[in-house]
Protein backbone atom coordinates (compact mmCIF):
# COMPACT_ATOMS: atom_id res chain seq x y z
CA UNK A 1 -56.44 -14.71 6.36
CA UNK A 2 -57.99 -11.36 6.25
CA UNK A 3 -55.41 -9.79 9.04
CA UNK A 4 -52.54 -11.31 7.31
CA UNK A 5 -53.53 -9.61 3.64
CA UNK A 6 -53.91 -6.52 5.86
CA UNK A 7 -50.19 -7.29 7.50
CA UNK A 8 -48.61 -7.83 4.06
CA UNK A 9 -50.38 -4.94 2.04
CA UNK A 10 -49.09 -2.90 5.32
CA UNK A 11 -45.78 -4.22 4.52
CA UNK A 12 -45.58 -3.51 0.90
CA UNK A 13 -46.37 -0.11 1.83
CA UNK A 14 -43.70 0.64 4.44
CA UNK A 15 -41.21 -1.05 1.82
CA UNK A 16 -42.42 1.23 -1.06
CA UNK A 17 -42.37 4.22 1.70
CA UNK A 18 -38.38 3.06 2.12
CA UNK A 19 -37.79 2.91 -1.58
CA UNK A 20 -38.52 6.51 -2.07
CA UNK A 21 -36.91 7.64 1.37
CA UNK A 22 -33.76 6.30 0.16
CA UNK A 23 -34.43 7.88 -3.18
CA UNK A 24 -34.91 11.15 -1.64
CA UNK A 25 -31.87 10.97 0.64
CA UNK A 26 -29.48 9.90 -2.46
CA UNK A 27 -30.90 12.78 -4.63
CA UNK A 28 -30.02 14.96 -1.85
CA UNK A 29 -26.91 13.95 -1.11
CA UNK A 30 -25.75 14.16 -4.54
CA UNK A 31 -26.18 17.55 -4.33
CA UNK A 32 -23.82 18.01 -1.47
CA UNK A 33 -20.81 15.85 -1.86
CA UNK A 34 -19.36 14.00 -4.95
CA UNK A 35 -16.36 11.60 -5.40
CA UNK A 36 -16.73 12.41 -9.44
CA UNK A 37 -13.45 14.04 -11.13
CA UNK A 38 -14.41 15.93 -14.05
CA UNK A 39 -11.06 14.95 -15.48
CA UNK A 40 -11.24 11.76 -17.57
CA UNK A 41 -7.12 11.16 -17.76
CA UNK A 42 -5.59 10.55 -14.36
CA UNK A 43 -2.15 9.63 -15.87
CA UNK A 44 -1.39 13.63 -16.59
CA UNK A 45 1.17 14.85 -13.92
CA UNK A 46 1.30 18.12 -14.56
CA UNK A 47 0.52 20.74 -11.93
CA UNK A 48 -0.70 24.46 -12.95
CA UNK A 49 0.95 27.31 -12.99
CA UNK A 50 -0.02 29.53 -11.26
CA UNK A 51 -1.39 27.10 -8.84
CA UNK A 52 -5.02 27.02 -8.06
CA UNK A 53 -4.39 27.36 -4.12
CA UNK A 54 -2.43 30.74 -5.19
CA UNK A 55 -5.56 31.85 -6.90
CA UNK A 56 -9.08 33.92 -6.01
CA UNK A 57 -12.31 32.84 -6.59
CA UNK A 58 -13.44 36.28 -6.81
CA UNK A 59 -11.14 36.90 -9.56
CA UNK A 60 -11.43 33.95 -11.61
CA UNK A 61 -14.20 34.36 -14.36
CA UNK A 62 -17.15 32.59 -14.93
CA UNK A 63 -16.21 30.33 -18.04
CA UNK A 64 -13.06 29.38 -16.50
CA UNK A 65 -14.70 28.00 -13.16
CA UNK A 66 -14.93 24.40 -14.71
CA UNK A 67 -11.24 24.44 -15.96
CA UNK A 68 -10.70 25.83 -12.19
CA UNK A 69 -12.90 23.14 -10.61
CA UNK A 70 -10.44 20.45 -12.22
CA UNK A 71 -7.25 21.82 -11.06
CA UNK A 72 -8.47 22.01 -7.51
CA UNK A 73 -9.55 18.16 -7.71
CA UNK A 74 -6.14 17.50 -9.47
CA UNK A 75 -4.00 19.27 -7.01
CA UNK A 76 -6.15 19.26 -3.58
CA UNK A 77 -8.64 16.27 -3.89
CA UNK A 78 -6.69 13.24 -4.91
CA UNK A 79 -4.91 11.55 -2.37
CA UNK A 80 -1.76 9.63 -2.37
CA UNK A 81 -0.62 6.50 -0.62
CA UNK A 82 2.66 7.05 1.42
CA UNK A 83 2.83 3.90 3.24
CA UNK A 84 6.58 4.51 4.26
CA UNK A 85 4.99 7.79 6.06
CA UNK A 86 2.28 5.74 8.06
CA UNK A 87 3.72 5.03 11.13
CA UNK A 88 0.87 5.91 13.49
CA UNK A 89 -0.71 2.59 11.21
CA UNK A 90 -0.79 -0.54 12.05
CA UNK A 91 -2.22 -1.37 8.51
CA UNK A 92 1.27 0.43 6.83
CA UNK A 93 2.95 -1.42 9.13
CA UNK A 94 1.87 -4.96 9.19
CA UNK A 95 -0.39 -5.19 6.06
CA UNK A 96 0.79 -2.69 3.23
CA UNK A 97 -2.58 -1.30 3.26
CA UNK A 98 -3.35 2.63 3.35
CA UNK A 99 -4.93 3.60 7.08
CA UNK A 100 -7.34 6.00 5.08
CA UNK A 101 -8.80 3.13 3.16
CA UNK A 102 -7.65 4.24 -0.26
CA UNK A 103 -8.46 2.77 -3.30
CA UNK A 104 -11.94 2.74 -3.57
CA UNK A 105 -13.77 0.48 -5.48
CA UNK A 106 -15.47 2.56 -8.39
CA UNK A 107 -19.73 2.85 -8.16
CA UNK A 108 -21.46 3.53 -10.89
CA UNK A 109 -24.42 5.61 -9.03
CA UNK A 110 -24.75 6.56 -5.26
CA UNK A 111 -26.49 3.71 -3.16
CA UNK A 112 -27.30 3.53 0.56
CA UNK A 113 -25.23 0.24 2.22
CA UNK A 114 -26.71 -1.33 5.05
CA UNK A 115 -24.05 -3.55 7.80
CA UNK A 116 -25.01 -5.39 10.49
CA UNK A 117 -23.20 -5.62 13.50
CA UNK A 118 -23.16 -7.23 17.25
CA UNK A 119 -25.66 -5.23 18.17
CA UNK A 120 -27.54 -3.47 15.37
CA UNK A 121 -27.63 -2.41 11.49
CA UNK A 122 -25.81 0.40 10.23
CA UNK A 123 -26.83 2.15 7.37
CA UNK A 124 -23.86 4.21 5.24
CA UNK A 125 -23.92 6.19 2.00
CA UNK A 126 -21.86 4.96 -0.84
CA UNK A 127 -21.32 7.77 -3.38
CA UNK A 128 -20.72 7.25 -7.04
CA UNK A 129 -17.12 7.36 -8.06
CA UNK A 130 -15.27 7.17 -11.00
CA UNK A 131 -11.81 7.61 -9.54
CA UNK A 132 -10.75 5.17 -6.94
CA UNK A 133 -8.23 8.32 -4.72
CA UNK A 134 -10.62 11.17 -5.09
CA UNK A 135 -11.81 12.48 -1.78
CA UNK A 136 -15.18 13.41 -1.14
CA UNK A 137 -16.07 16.57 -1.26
CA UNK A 138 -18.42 19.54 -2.09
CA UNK A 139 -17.70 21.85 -5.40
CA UNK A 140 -18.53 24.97 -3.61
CA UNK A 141 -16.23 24.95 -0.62
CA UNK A 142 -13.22 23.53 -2.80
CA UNK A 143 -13.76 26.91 -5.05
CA UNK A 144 -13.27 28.99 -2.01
CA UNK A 145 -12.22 26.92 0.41
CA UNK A 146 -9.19 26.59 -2.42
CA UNK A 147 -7.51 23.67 -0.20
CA UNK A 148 -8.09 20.06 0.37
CA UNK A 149 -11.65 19.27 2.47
CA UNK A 150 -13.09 15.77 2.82
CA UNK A 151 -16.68 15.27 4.08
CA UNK A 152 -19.20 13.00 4.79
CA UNK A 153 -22.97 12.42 5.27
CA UNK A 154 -23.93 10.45 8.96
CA UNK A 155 -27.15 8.43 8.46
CA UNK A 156 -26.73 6.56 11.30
CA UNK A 157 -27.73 8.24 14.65
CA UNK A 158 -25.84 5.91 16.60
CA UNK A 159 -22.38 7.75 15.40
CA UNK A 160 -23.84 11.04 16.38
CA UNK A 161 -24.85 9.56 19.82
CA UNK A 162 -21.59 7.82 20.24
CA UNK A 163 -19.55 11.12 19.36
CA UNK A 164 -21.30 12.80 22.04
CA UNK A 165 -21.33 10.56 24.51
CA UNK A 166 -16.99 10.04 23.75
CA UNK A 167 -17.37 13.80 24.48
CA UNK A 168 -19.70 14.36 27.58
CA UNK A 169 -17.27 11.78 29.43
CA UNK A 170 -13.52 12.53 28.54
CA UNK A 171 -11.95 15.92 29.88
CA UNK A 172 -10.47 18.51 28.21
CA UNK A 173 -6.40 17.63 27.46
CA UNK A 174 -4.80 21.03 26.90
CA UNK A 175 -6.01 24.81 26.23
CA UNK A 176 -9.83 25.82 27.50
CA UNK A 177 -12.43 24.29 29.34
CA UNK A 178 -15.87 24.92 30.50
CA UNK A 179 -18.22 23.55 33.15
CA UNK A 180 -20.73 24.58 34.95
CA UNK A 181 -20.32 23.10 39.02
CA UNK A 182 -23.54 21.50 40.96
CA UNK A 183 -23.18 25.21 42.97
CA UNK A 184 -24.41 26.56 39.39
CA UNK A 185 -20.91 28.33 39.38
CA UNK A 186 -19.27 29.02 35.93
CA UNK A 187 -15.75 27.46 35.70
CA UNK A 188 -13.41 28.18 32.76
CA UNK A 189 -10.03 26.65 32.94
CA UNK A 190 -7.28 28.09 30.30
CA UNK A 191 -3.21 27.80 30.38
CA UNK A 192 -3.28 30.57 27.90
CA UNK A 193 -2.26 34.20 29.50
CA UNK A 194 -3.58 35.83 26.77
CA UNK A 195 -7.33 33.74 27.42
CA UNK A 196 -6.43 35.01 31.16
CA UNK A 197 -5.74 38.48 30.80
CA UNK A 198 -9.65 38.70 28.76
CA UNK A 199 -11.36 37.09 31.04
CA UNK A 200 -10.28 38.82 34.41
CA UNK A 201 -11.20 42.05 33.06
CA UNK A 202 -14.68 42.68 34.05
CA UNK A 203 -15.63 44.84 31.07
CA UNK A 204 -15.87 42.03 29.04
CA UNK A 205 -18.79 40.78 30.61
CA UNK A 206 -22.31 41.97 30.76
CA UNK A 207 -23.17 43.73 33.73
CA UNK A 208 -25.25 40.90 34.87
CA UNK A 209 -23.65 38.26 34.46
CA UNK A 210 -22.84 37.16 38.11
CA UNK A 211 -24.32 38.07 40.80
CA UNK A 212 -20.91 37.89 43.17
CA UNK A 213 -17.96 37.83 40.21
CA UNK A 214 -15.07 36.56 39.09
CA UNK A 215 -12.57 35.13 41.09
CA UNK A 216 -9.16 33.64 39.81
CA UNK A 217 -7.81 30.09 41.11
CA UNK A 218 -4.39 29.43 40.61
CA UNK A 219 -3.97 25.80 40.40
CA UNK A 220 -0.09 24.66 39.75
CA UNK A 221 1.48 21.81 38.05
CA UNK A 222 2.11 18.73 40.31
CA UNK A 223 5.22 16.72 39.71
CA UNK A 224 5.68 13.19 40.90
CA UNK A 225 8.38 11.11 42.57
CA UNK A 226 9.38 7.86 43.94
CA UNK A 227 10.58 7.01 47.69
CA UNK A 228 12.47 3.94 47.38
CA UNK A 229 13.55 1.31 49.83
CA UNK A 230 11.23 2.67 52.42
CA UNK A 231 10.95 -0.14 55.32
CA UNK A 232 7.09 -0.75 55.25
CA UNK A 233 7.13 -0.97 59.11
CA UNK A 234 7.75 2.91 58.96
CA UNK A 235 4.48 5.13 58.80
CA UNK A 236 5.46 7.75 56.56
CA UNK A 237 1.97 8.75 55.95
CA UNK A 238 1.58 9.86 59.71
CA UNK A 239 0.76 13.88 59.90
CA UNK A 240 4.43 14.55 61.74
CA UNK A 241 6.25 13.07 58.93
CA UNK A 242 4.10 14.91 55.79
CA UNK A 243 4.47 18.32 57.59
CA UNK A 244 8.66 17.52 58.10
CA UNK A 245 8.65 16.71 54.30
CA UNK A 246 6.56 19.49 53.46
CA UNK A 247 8.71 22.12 55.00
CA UNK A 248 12.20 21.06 54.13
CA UNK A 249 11.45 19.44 50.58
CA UNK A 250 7.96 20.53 49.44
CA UNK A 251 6.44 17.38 48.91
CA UNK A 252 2.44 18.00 49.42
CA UNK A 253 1.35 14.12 50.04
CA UNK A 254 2.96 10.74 50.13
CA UNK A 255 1.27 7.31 49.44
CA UNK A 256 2.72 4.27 50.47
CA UNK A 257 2.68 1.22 47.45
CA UNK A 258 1.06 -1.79 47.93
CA UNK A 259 0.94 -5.06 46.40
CA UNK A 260 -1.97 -6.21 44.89
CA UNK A 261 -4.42 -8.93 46.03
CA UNK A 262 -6.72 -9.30 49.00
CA UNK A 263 -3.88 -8.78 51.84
CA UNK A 264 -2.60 -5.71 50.40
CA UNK A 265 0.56 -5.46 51.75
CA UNK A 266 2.78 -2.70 51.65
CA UNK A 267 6.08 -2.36 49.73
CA UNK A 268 9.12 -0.13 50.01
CA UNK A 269 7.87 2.07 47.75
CA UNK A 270 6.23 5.52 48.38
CA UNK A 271 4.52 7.68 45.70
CA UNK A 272 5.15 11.61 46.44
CA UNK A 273 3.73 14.51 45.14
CA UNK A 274 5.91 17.89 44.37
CA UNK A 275 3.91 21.06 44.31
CA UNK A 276 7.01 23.30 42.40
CA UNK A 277 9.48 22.17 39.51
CA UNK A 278 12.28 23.90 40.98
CA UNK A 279 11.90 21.77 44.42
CA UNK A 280 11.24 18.67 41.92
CA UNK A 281 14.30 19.19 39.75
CA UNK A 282 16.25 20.00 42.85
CA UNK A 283 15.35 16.17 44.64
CA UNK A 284 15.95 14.48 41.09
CA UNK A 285 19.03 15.80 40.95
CA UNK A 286 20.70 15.04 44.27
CA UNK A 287 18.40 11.67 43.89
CA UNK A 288 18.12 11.25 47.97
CA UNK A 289 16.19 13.31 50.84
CA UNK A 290 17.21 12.52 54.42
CA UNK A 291 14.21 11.41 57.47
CA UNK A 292 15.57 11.59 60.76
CA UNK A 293 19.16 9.83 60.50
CA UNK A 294 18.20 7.99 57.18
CA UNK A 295 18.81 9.09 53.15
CA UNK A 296 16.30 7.80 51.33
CA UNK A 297 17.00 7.19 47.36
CA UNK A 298 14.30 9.23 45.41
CA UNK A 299 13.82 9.22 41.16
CA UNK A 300 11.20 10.36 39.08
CA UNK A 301 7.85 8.35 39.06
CA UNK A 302 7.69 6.36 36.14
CA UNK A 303 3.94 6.24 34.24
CA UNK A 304 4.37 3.02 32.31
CA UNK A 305 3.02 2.75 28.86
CA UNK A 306 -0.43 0.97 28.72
CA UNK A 307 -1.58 -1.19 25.74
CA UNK A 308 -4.07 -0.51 23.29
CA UNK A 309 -6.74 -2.76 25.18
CA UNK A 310 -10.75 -2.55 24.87
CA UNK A 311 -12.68 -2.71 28.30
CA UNK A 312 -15.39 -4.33 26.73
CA UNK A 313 -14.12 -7.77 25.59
CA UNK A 314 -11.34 -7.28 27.14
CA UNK A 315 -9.24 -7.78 23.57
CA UNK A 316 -5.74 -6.24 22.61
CA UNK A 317 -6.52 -5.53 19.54
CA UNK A 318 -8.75 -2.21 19.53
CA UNK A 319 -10.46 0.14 22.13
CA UNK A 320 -12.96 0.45 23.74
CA UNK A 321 -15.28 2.84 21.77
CA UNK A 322 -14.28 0.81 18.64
CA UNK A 323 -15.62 -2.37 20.14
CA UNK A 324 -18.24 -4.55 18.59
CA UNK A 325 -18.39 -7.73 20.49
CA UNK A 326 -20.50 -8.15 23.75
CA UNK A 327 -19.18 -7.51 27.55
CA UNK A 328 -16.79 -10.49 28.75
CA UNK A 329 -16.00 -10.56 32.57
CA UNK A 330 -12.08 -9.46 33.29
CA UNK A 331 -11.90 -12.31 35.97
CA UNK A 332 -13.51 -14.87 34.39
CA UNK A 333 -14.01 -14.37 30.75
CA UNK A 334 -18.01 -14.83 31.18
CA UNK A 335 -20.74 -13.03 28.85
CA UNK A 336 -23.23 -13.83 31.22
CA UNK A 337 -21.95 -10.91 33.92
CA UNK A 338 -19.83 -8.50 34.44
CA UNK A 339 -16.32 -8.10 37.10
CA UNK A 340 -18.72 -6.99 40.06
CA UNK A 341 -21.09 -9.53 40.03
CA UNK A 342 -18.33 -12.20 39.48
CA UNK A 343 -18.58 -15.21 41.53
CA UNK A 344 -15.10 -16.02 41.86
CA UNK A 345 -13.22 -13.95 44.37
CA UNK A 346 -9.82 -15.61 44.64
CA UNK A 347 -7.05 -14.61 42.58
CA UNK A 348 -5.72 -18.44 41.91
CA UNK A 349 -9.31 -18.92 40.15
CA UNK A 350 -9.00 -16.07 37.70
CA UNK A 351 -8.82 -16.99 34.16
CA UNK A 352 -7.23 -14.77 31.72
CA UNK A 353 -9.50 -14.59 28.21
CA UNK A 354 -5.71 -12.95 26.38
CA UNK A 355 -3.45 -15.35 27.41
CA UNK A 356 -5.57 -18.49 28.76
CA UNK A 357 -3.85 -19.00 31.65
CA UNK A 358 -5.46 -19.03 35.27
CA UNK A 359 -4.38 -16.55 38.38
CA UNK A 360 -5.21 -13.50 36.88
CA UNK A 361 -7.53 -11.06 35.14
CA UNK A 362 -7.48 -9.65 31.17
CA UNK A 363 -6.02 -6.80 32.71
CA UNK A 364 -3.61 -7.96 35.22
CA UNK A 365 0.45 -6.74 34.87
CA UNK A 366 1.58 -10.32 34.54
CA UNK A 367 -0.38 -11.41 31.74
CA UNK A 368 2.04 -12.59 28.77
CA UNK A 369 0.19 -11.47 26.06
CA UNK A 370 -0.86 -7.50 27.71
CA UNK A 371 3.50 -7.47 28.21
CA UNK A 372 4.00 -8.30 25.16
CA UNK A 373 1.26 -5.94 23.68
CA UNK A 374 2.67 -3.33 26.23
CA UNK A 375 6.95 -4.25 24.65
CA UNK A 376 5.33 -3.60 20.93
CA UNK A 377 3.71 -0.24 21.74
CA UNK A 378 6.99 1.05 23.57
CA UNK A 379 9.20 0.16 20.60
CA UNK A 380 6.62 1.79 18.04
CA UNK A 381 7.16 4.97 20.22
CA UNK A 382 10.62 4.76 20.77
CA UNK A 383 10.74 5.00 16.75
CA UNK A 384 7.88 7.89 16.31
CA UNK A 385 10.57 9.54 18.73
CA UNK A 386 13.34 8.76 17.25
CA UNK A 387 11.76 9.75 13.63
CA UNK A 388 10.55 13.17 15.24
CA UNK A 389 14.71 13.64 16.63
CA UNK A 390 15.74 12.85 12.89
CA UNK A 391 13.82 14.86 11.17
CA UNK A 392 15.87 18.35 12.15
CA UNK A 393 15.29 20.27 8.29
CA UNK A 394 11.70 21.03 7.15
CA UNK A 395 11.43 21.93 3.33
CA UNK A 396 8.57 24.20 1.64
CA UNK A 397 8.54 23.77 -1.88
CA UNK A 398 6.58 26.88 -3.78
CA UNK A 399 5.43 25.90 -7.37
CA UNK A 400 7.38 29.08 -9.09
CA UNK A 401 7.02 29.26 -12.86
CA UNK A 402 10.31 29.60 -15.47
CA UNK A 403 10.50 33.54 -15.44
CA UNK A 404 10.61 33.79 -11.87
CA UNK A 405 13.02 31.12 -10.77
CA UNK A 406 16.03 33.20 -10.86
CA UNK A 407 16.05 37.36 -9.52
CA UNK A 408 12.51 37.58 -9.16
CA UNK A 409 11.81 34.28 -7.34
CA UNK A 410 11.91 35.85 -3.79
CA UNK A 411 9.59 38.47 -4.90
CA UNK A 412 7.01 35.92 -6.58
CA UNK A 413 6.62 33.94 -2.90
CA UNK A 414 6.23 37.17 -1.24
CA UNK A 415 3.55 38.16 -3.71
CA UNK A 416 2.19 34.79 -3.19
CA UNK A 417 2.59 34.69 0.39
CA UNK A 418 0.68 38.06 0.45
CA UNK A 419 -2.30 36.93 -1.74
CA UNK A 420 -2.83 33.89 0.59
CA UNK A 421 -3.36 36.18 4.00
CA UNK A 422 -5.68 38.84 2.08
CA UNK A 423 -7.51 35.40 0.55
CA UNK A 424 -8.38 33.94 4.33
CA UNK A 425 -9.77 37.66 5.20
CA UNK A 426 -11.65 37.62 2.92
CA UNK A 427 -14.91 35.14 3.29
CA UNK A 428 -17.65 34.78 0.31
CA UNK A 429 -21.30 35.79 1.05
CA UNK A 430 -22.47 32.19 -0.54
CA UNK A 431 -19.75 30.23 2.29
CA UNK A 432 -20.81 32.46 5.46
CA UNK A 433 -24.46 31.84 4.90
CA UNK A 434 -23.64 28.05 4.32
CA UNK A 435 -21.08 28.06 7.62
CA UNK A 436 -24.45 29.70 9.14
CA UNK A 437 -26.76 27.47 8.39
CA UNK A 438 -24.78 24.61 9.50
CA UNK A 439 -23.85 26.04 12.90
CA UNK A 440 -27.52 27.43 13.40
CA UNK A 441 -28.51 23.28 13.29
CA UNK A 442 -25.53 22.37 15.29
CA UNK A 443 -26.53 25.07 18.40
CA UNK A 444 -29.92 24.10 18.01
CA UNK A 445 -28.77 20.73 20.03
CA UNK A 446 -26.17 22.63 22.02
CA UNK A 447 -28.32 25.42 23.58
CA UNK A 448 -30.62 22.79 24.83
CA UNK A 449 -27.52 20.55 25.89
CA UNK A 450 -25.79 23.65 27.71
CA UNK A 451 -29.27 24.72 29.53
CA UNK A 452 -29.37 21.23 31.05
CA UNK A 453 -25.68 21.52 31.35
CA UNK A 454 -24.80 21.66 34.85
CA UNK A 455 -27.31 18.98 35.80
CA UNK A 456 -25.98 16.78 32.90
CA UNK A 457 -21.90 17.28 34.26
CA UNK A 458 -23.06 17.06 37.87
CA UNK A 459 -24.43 13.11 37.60
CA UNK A 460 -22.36 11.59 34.47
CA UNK A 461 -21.17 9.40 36.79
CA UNK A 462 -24.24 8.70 38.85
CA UNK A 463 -26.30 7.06 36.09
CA UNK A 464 -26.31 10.22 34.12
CA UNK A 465 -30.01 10.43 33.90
CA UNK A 466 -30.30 13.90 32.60
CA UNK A 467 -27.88 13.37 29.66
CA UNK A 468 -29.80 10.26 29.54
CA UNK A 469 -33.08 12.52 28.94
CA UNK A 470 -31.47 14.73 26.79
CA UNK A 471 -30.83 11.91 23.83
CA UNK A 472 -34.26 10.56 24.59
CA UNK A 473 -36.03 13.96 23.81
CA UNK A 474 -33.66 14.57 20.48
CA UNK A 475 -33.29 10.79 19.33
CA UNK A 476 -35.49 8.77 21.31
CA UNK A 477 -36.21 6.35 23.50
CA UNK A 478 -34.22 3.54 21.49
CA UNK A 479 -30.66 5.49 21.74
CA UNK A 480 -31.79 6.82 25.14
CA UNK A 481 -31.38 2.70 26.35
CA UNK A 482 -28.32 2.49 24.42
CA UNK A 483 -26.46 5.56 25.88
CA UNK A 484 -27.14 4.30 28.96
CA UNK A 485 -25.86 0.94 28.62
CA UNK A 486 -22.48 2.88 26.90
CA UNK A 487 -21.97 5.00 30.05
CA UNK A 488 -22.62 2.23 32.03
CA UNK A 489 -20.48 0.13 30.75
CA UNK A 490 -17.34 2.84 30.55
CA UNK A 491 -18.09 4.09 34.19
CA UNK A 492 -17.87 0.90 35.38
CA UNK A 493 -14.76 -0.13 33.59
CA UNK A 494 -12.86 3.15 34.04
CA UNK A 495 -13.56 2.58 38.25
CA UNK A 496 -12.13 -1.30 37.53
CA UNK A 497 -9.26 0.23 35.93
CA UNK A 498 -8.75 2.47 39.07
CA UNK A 499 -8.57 -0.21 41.37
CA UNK A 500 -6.38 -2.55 39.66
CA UNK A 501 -4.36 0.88 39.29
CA UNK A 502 -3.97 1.29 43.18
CA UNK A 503 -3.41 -2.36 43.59
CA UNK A 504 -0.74 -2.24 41.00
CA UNK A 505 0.87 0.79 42.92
């Protein structure tokens, strides 16, 4: 009896230590971001003139900041619902519902909302509101920001772990990257000539910043086609054949198809790589090349559209980063294991978790419900495409008051035009120091991230310890066992979806 009075007065006390935590983190949050608009009629439709985006902080005075404060949450802040616009959403699409969520339901006071999921419980912020479209946001950077912002407070750390860990294992899709290789060389890949041009000069470096220096690699686009009705009992993959195709039609490499299973066999179909557009564009035009006394028919290789699919579950119906159910085997549909400890080995024994059919995985080509997934997503892109071809005249409408509508309207939107480029070079003290202090805690993680950097890059995909280290030294032990399982789980399903890739081929 004793040790359990102890436990429970222990108890009380952690609860009462929570209690004022979460009073502490509300009364600070407050002070950052509110969903309150000062305005108490939402039916007025009236915009300002001038507009507050057209407008200086600097040169707005002190009494009229409040007056100020309510056109920018008038005109910036509240959002509207254009469902008819929505059709990256699902939601528009299928439910009538807005994709960002909006209404909200009103609170009368801030409150911290705890939701449990598969695996854990997630703690988010719910901020006081009085009008159900206001964005969240922070007073001082809508006076000089002077433009629509929406933030919000993380208290979970899994969402900070899972946004880096979405980041330390996708590459870069377009513009700059950065690495550092396991020889501790420093690689920085750009498709900008202006990016170029900077960094070959060596004046822009410190004088000891390499110890050899800086050497350019040219690496060109590769463009793919198709070989078709190639007899499989022909070895076009033999070194005499690549070199003939390489001199008289550029094609770097060949692969030949083959059908998937546990034979293998090859098809008539050969995948070939094109090291120069021009000797591409040349081929797909005349759609042949010619081996020995034989024209072979040749077309661009087709990259078929994949369905939205999670690698977890194995589901159609979200990704794999937005999954909250636990692992199911692709061959068998099990919880208890994953596809490379799977028992069954035959393809007539697979069972299908989508479509509930035997003879093939969740992921296989054939499966009913992945082609019909796969039909939807094509047609929804056919119309974004067809949407983006339509849409030939783009409209800016400038809010111009009565006396300078007519002879002096060109003149106002220059003026205006004007006063918004000196506005963005011109930054407020009170903004820079905030921008400062938030990117002084952001590097504070990065430098240490970047020192380990190269070791970190080097073995992502050999268990990833370091990174692994890295999150256990900033968050802990906890998230340190749950990154791992996360990189596990996506290493292992990206190298499935390679394989069933090649046998697909």
């Amino acid at each position: 009896k004793p040790e359990s009075e102890e436990l429970h007065k222990k108890l009380l006390e952690l609860i009462s230590d929570g209690e004022k935590a979460e009073e502490r983190v509300i009364s600070y949050t407050d002070t950052l971001i509110s969903a309150i608009n000062p305005r108490t009629d939402f039916s007025d439709n009236c915009v300002p003139d001038p507009h507050p985006c057209s407008l200086r902080t600097n040169k707005i005075k002190l009494e009229e900041l409040p007056k100020d404060y309510e056109n920018l949450i008038y005109c910036c802040q509240r959002h509207k619902c254009r469902l008819d616009g929505y059709f990256k959403s699902s939601l528009a699409k299928n439910y009538g519902k807005c994709r960002f969520s909006f209404p909200f339901e009103l609170e009368s006071k801030t409150r911290i909302e705890f939701k449990e999921t598969a695996k854990s419980v997630r703690a988010e912020i719910v901020f006081a509101r009085n009008d159900p479209y206001l964005n969240m946001h922070n007073r001082l950077i809508c006076h000089h920001w002077r433009g629509n912002v929406d933030m919000q407070v993380i208290l979970d750390k899994s969402a900070a772990i899972n946004y880096m860990v979405k980041y330390a294992t996708k590459g870069e899709k377009a513009g700059q990257s950065l690495c550092i290789n396991p020889k501790q060389e420093l690689i920085i890949a750009t498709n900008q000539n202006k990016d170029l041009e900077f960094l070959k000069n060596p004046l822009n470096w410190p004088k000891d910043a390499f110890d050899v220096g800086i050497e350019l690699i040219n690496k060109n686009a590769k463009f793919f086609i198709a070989l078709h009705k190639v007899d499989p009992d022909f070895n076009i993959e033999d070194e005499e054949t690549k070199q003939y195709l390489k001199v008289n039609y550029n094609i770097d490499n060949v692969m030949r198809v083959k059908k998937k299973g546990e034979n293998g066999l090859p098809t008539d179909t050969v995948k070939a790589i094109v090291l120069d557009r021009a000797s591409y564009e040349k081929l797909i035009d005349e759609k042949k090349l010619r081996i020995g006394y034989t024209y072979i028919r040749v077309s661009a290789w087709r990259f078929g559209t994949k369905p939205t699919q999670c690698f977890n579950c194995n589901q159609l119906t979200h990704r794999t980063e937005d999954c909250k159910n636990d692992k199911s085997c692709l061959r068998c549909g099990s919880k208890e294991h994953t596809h490379k400890s799977c028992p069954i080995s035959k393809p007539n024994e697979y069972f299908c978790t989508n479509c509930n059919e035997h003879g093939h995985t969740a992921v296989s080509k054939i499966c009913t419900k992945l082609n019909e997934a796969k039909k939807q997503k094509e047609e929804r892109e056919g119309k974004k495409i067809n949407q983006a071809l339509n849409q030939n005249n783009f409209y800016r409408q400038e809010s111009v008051s009565p006396q300078y509508q007519n002879q002096n309207g060109q003149r106002y939107i220059q003026q205006q035009q004007q006063q918004e480029q000196q506005q963005q070079l011109q930054v407020n003290n009170q903004l820079m120091s905030f921008y400062d202090f938030m990117i002084k805690k952001m590097l504070q993680n990065q430098i240490e991230f970047m020192l380990n950097f190269s070791k970190i890059t080097s073995t992502i995909y050999d268990g990833g310890q370091p990174f692994i280290d890295h999150i256990n030294n900033i968050f802990g032990p906890q998230y340190a066992s749950y990154v791992q399982n996360e990189l596990s789980t996506r290493i292992i399903t990206q190298e499935q979806m390679n394989l069933d890739e090649n046998h697909n081929e």
